[in-house]
Protein backbone atom coordinates (compact mmCIF):
# COMPACT_ATOMS: atom_id res chain seq x y z
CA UNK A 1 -24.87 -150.35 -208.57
CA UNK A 2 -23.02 -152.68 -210.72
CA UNK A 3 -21.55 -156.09 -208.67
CA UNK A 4 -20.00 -158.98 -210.44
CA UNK A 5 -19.40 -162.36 -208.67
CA UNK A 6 -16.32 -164.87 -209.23
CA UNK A 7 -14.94 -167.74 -207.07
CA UNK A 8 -11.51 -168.38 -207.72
CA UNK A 9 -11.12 -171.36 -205.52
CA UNK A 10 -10.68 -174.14 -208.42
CA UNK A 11 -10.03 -170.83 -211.31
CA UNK A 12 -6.82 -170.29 -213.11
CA UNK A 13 -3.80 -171.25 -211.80
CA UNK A 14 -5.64 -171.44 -207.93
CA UNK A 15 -6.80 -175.43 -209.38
CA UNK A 16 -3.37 -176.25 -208.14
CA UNK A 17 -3.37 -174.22 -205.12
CA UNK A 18 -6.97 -175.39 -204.24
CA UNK A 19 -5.22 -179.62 -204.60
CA UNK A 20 -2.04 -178.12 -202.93
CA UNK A 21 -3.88 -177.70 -199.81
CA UNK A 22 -6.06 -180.90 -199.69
CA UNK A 23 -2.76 -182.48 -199.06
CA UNK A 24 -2.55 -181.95 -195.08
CA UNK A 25 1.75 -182.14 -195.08
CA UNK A 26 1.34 -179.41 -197.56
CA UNK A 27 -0.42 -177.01 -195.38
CA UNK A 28 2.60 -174.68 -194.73
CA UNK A 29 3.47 -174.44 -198.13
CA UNK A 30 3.14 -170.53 -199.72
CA UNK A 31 0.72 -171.30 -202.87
CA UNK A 32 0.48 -168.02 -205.40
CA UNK A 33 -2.37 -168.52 -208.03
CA UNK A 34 -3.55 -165.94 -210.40
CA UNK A 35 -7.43 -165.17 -212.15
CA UNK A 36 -7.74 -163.37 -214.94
CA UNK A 37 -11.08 -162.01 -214.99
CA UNK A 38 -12.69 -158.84 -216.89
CA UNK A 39 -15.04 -156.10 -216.85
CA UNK A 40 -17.22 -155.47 -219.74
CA UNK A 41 -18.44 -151.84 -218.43
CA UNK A 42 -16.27 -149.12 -217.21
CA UNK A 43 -17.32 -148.53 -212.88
CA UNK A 44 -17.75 -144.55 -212.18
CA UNK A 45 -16.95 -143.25 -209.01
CA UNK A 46 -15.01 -145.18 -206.61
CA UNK A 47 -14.66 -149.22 -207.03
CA UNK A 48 -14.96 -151.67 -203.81
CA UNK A 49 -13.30 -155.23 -204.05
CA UNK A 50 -14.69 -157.14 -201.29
CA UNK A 51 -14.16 -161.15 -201.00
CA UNK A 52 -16.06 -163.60 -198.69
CA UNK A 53 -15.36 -166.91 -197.47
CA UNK A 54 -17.20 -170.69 -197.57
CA UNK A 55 -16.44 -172.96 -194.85
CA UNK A 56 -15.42 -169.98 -192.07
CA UNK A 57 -17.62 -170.27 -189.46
CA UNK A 58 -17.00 -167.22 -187.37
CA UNK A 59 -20.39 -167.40 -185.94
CA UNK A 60 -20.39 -170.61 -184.43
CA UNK A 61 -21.07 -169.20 -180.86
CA UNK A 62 -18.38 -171.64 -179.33
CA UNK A 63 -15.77 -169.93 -181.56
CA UNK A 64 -17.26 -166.75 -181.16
CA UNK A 65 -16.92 -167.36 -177.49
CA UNK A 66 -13.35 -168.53 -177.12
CA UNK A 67 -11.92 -164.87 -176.52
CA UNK A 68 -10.65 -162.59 -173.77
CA UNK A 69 -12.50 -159.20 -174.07
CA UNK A 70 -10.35 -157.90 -171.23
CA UNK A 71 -6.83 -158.74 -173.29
CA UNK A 72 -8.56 -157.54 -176.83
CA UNK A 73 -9.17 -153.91 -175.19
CA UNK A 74 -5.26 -154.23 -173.95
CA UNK A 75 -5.52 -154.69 -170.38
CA UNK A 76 -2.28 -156.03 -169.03
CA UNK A 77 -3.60 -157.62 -165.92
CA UNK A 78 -5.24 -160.47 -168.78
CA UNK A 79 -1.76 -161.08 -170.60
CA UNK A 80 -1.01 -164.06 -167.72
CA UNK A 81 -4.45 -164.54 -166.46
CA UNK A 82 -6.67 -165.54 -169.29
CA UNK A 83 -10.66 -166.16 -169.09
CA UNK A 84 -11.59 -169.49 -169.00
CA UNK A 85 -14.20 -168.79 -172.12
CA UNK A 86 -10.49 -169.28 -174.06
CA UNK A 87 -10.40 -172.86 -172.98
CA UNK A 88 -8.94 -174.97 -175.15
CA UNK A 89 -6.54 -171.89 -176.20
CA UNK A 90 -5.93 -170.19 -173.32
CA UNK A 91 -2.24 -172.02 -172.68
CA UNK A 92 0.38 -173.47 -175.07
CA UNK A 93 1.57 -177.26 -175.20
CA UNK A 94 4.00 -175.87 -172.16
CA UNK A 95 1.02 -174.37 -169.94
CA UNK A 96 2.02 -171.27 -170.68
CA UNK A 97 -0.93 -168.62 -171.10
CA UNK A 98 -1.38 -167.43 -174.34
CA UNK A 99 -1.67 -163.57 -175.41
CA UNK A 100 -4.37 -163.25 -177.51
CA UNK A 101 -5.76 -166.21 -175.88
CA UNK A 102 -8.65 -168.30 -177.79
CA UNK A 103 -9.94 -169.33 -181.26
CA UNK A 104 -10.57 -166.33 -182.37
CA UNK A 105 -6.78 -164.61 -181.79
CA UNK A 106 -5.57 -167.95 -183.32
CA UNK A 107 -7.75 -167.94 -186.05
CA UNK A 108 -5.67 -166.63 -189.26
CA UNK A 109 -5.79 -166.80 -193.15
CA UNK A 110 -3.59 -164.57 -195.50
CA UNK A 111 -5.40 -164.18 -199.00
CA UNK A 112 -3.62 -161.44 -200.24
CA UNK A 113 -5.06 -159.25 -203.72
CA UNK A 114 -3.60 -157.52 -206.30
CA UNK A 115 -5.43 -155.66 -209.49
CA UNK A 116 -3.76 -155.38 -212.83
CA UNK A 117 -5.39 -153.24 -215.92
CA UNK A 118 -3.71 -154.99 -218.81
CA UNK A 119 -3.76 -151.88 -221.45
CA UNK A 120 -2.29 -152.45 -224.98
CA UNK A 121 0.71 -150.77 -223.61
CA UNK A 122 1.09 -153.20 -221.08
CA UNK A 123 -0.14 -154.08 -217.43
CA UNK A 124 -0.60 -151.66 -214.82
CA UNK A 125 -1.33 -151.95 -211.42
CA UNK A 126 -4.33 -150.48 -209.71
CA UNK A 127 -4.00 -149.02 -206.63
CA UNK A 128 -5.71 -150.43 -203.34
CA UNK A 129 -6.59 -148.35 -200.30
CA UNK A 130 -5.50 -150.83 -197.50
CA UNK A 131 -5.77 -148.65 -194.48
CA UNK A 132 -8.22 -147.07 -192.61
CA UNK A 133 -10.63 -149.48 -193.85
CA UNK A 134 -11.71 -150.72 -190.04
CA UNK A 135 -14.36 -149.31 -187.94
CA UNK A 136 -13.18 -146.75 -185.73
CA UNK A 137 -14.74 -148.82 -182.56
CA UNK A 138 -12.94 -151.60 -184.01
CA UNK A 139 -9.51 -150.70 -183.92
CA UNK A 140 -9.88 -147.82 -181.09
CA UNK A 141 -12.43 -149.73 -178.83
CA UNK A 142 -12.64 -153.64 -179.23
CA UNK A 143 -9.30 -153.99 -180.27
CA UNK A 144 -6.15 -152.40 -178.71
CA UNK A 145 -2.63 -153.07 -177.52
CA UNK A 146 -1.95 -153.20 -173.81
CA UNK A 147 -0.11 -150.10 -172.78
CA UNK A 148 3.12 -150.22 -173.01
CA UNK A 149 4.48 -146.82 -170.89
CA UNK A 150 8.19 -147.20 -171.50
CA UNK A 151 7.73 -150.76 -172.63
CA UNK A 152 8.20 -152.24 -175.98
CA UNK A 153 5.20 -154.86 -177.16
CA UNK A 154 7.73 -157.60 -177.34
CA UNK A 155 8.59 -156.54 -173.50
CA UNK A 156 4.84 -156.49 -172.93
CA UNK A 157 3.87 -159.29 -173.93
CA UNK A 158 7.70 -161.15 -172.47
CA UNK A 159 6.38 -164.55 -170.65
CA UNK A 160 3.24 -165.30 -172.85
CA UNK A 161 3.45 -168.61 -174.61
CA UNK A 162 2.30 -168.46 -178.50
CA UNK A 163 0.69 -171.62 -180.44
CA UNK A 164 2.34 -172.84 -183.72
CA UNK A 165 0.90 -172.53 -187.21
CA UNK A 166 -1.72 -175.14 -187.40
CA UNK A 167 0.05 -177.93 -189.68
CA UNK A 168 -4.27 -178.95 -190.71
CA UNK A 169 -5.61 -175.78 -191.49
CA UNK A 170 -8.24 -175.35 -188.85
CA UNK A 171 -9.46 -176.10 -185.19
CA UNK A 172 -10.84 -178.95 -183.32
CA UNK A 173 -13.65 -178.16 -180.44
CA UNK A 174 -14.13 -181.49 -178.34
């Protein structure tokens, strides 16, 4: 097993992301940075590129708890009823209720990756596999769109408020 480690949160050009976003008016800004990292030893077999995160606490059972189970496994009867364990997410500013209700459906983050191999003849890309990399229970079980017979999503989910991108970056639990 060969592993190799590297935080990019203050590397390369990501310094100016990293001071970008300490700036809260900033927060909506799109910030690209790039690493340049290598590999001293060639990797047999197949190569996974995982990433982790400091500061994310998706285990704080109060976060944890602020879900609907019932509207993650798509049932419609949920979409305008949401469970109070949602609570302080369950309705927008307007009292609407919200579909996915709760921190966890409001809880987003887009790091995005890409691999280059720069060769002597010049970079190329190496290709990801970005599907079927979920758990089969998560995406056929836990996690499902309501039904939608003749319905489109949009028509589904017609009447359920949405909350704006958070303008700080995170969530506040009185």
């Amino acid at each position: 097993l060969v592993s190799s480690q590297l935080d990019y949160t203050e590397r390369g050009t990501c310094d100016a992301c990293f001071k970008m976003r300490s700036n809260v008016s900033l927060s909506a800004e799109t910030c690209r940075c790039t690493v340049e990292f290598s590999i001293e030893k060639a990797f047999k077999g197949d190569v996974f590129f995982y990433y982790g995160l400091k500061n994310f606490h998706q285990n704080l059972r109060r976060y944890m708890d602020s879900r609907d189970d019932g509207q993650m496994v798509g049932r419609k009867n949920k979409l305008k009823n949401p469970s109070f364990y949602c609570e302080p997410f369950a309705n927008d500013q307007n009292g609407v209720p919200v579909a996915p209700c709760g921190a966890v459906a409001n809880s987003m983050f887009n790091d995005s990756f890409t691999l280059t191999h720069h060769r002597s003849s010049g970079p190329v890309m190496v290709p990801l596999i970005r599907t079927g990399l979920t758990w089969y229970t998560d995406k056929n079980v836990k996690y499902r769109n309501p039904k939608a017979d003749n319905l489109t999503l949009a028509e589904v989910f017609e009447g359920n408020g949405s909350f704006p991108p958070s303008q700080d970056g995170g969530f506040v639990f009185v």
